[in-house]
Protein backbone atom coordinates (compact mmCIF):
# COMPACT_ATOMS: atom_id res chain seq x y z
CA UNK A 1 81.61 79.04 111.28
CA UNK A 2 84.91 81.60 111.54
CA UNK A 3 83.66 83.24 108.65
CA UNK A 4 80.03 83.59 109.54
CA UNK A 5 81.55 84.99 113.30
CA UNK A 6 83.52 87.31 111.61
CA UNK A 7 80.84 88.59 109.16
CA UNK A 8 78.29 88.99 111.89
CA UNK A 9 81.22 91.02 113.67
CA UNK A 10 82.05 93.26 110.71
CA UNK A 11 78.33 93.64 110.31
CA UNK A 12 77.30 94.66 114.14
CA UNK A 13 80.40 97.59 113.88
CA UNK A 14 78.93 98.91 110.85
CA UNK A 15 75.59 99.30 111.96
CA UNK A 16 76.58 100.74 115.50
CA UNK A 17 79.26 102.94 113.47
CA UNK A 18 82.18 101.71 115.13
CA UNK A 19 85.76 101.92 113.55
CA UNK A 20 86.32 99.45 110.76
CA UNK A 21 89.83 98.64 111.35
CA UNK A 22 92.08 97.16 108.73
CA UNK A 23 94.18 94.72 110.91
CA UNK A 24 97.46 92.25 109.84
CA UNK A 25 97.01 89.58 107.26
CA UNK A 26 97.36 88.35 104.07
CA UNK A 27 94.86 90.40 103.04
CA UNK A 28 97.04 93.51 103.10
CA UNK A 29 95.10 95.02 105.78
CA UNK A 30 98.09 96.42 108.05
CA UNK A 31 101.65 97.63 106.06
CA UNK A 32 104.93 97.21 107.60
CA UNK A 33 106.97 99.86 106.52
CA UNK A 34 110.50 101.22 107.26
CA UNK A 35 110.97 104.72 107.97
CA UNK A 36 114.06 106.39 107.76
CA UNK A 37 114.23 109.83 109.92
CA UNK A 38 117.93 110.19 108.23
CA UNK A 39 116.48 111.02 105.36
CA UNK A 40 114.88 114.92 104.64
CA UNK A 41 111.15 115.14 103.49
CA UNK A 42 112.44 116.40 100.24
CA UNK A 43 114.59 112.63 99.93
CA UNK A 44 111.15 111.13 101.34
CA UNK A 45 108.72 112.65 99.10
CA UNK A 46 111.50 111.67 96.61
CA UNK A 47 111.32 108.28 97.40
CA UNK A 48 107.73 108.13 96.85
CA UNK A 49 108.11 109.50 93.22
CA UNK A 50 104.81 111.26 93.46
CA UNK A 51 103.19 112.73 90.07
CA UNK A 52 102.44 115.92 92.01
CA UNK A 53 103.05 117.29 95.00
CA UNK A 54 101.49 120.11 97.05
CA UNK A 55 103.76 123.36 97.48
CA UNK A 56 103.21 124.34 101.07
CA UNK A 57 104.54 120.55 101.96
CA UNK A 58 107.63 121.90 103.47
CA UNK A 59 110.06 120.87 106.06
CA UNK A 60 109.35 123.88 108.24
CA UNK A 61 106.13 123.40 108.12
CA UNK A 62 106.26 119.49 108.55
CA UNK A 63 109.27 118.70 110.86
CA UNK A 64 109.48 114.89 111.62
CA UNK A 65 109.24 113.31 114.90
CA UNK A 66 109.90 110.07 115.38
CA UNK A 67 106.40 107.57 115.08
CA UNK A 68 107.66 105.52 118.61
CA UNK A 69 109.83 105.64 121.04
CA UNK A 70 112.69 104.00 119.80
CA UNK A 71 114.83 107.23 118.72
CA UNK A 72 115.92 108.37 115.01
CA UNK A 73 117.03 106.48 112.20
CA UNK A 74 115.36 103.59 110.29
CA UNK A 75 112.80 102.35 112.08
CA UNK A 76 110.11 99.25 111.21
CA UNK A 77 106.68 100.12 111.99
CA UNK A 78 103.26 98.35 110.97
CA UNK A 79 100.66 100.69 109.97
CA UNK A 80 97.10 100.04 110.33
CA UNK A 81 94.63 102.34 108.04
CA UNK A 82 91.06 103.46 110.37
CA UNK A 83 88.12 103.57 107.40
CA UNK A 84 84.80 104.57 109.10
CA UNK A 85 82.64 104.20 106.15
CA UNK A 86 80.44 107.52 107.15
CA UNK A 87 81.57 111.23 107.05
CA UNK A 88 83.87 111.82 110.00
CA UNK A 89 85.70 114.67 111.97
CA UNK A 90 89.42 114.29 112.28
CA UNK A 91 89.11 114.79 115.86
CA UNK A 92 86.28 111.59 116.19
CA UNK A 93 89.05 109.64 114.19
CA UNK A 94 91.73 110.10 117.01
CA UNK A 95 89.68 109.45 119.41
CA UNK A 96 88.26 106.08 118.12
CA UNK A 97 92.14 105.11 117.13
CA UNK A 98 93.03 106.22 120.99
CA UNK A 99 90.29 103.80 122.27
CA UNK A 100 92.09 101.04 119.61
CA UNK A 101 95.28 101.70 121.60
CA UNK A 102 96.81 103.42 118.10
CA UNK A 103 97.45 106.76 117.61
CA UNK A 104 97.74 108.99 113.94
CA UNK A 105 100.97 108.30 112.22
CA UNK A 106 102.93 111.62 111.27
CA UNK A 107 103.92 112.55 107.63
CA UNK A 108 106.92 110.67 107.75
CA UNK A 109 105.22 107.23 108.12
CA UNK A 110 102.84 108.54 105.81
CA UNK A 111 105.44 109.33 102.87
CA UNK A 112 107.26 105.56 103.75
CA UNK A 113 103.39 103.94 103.40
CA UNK A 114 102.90 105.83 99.98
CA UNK A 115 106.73 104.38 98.62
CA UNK A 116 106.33 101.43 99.70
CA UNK A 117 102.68 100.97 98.50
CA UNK A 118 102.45 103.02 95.76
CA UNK A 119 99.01 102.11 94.03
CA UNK A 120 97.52 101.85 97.90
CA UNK A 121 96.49 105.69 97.30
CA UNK A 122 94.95 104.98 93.78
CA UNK A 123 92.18 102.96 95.40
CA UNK A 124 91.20 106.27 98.31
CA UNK A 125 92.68 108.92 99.85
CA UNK A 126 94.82 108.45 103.23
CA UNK A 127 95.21 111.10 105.94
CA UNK A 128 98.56 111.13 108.67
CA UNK A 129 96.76 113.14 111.82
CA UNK A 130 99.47 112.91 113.41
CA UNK A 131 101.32 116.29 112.79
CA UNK A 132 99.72 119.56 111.24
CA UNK A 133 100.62 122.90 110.35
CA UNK A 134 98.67 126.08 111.15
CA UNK A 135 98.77 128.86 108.46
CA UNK A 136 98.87 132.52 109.99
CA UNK A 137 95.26 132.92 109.02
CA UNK A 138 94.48 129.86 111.63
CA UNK A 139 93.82 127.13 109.11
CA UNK A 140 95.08 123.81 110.38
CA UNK A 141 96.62 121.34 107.68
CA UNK A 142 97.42 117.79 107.65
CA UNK A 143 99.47 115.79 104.49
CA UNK A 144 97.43 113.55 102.92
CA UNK A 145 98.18 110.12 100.03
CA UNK A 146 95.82 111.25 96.75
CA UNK A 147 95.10 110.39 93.65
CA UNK A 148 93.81 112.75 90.73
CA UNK A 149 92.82 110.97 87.42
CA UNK A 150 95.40 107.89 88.19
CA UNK A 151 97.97 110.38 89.18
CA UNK A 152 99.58 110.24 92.51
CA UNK A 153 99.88 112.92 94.44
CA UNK A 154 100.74 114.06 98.13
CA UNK A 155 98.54 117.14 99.11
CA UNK A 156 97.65 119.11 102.35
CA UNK A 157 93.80 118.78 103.60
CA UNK A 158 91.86 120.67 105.97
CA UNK A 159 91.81 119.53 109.08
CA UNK A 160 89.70 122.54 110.10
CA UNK A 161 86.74 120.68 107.64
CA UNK A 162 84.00 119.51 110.08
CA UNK A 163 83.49 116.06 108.20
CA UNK A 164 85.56 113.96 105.80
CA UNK A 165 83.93 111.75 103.41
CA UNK A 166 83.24 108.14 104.11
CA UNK A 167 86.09 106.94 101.60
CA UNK A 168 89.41 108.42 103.61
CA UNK A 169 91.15 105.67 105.22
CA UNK A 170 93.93 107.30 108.53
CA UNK A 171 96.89 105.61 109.34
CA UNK A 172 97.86 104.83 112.71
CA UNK A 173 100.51 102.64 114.75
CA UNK A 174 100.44 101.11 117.81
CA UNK A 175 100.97 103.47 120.44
């Protein structure tokens, strides 16, 4: 009967296009991660021992803030990945995770999710909203988990692209 409940659930969000959120269980659905704001991006990206990683991923471009309230340091946080299973604009996303009382992780808890799950990003891309950077021209970018022919790879995306395909997951905490 749980099961059947459930499905019809799952099934009634999909066909109204609600969020399809990936909550705590054995299932892997949520990741608790540690992030550790003593470390630079250039130690975190380090940790995540990336095949590739994007150029313009800088620290001036991609200061960290901290993903709660609780201050700097190392700090344990459960991430929960949004998947909307239809194209989607970034700005739809944060609203629906608002709504789910979450809100977009920044690239820090991004680059902890990616070491501490490193084949997570094999299976689809996933998006921090959290933080961007705007190039002079006016382009707005976000850092983004990818993979390119089994290679992982950190890379900035668009944020200024009016949909994202159904197949990008965004992580979010609690807010």
């Amino acid at each position: 009967m749980r099961t059947f409940i459930i499905s019809l659930v799952a099934a009634l969000m999909l066909l109204t296009g609600c969020v399809y959120m990936m909550y705590s269980s054995s299932h892997q659905r949520t990741f608790t991660v540690v992030v550790d704001y003593n470390q630079s991006l250039v130690e975190m990206i380090q940790a995540g021992e990336y095949d590739w990683v994007d150029t313009e991923i800088t620290a001036e471009q991609f200061p960290f803030f901290p993903l709660q309230s609780q201050g700097y340091g190392r700090q344990k946080v459960e991430i929960a990945l949004f998947l909307f299973n239809r194209p989607i604009s970034p700005g739809w996303v944060i609203n629906e995770m608002d709504e789910a009382g979450y809100r977009p992780v920044n690239p820090a808890g991004l680059l902890a999710l990616g070491a501490a799950q490193p084949d997570l990003q094999r299976q689809f891309p996933i998006a921090a909203l959290g933080q961007f950077w705007q190039d002079p021209s006016g382009y707005r970018y976000v850092i983004a988990l990818f993979s390119d022919n089994a290679l992982r790879g950190l890379r900035r995306v668009s944020l200024d692209e009016s949909d994202w395909s159904k197949y990008w997951r965004f992580a979010a905490v609690r807010k």
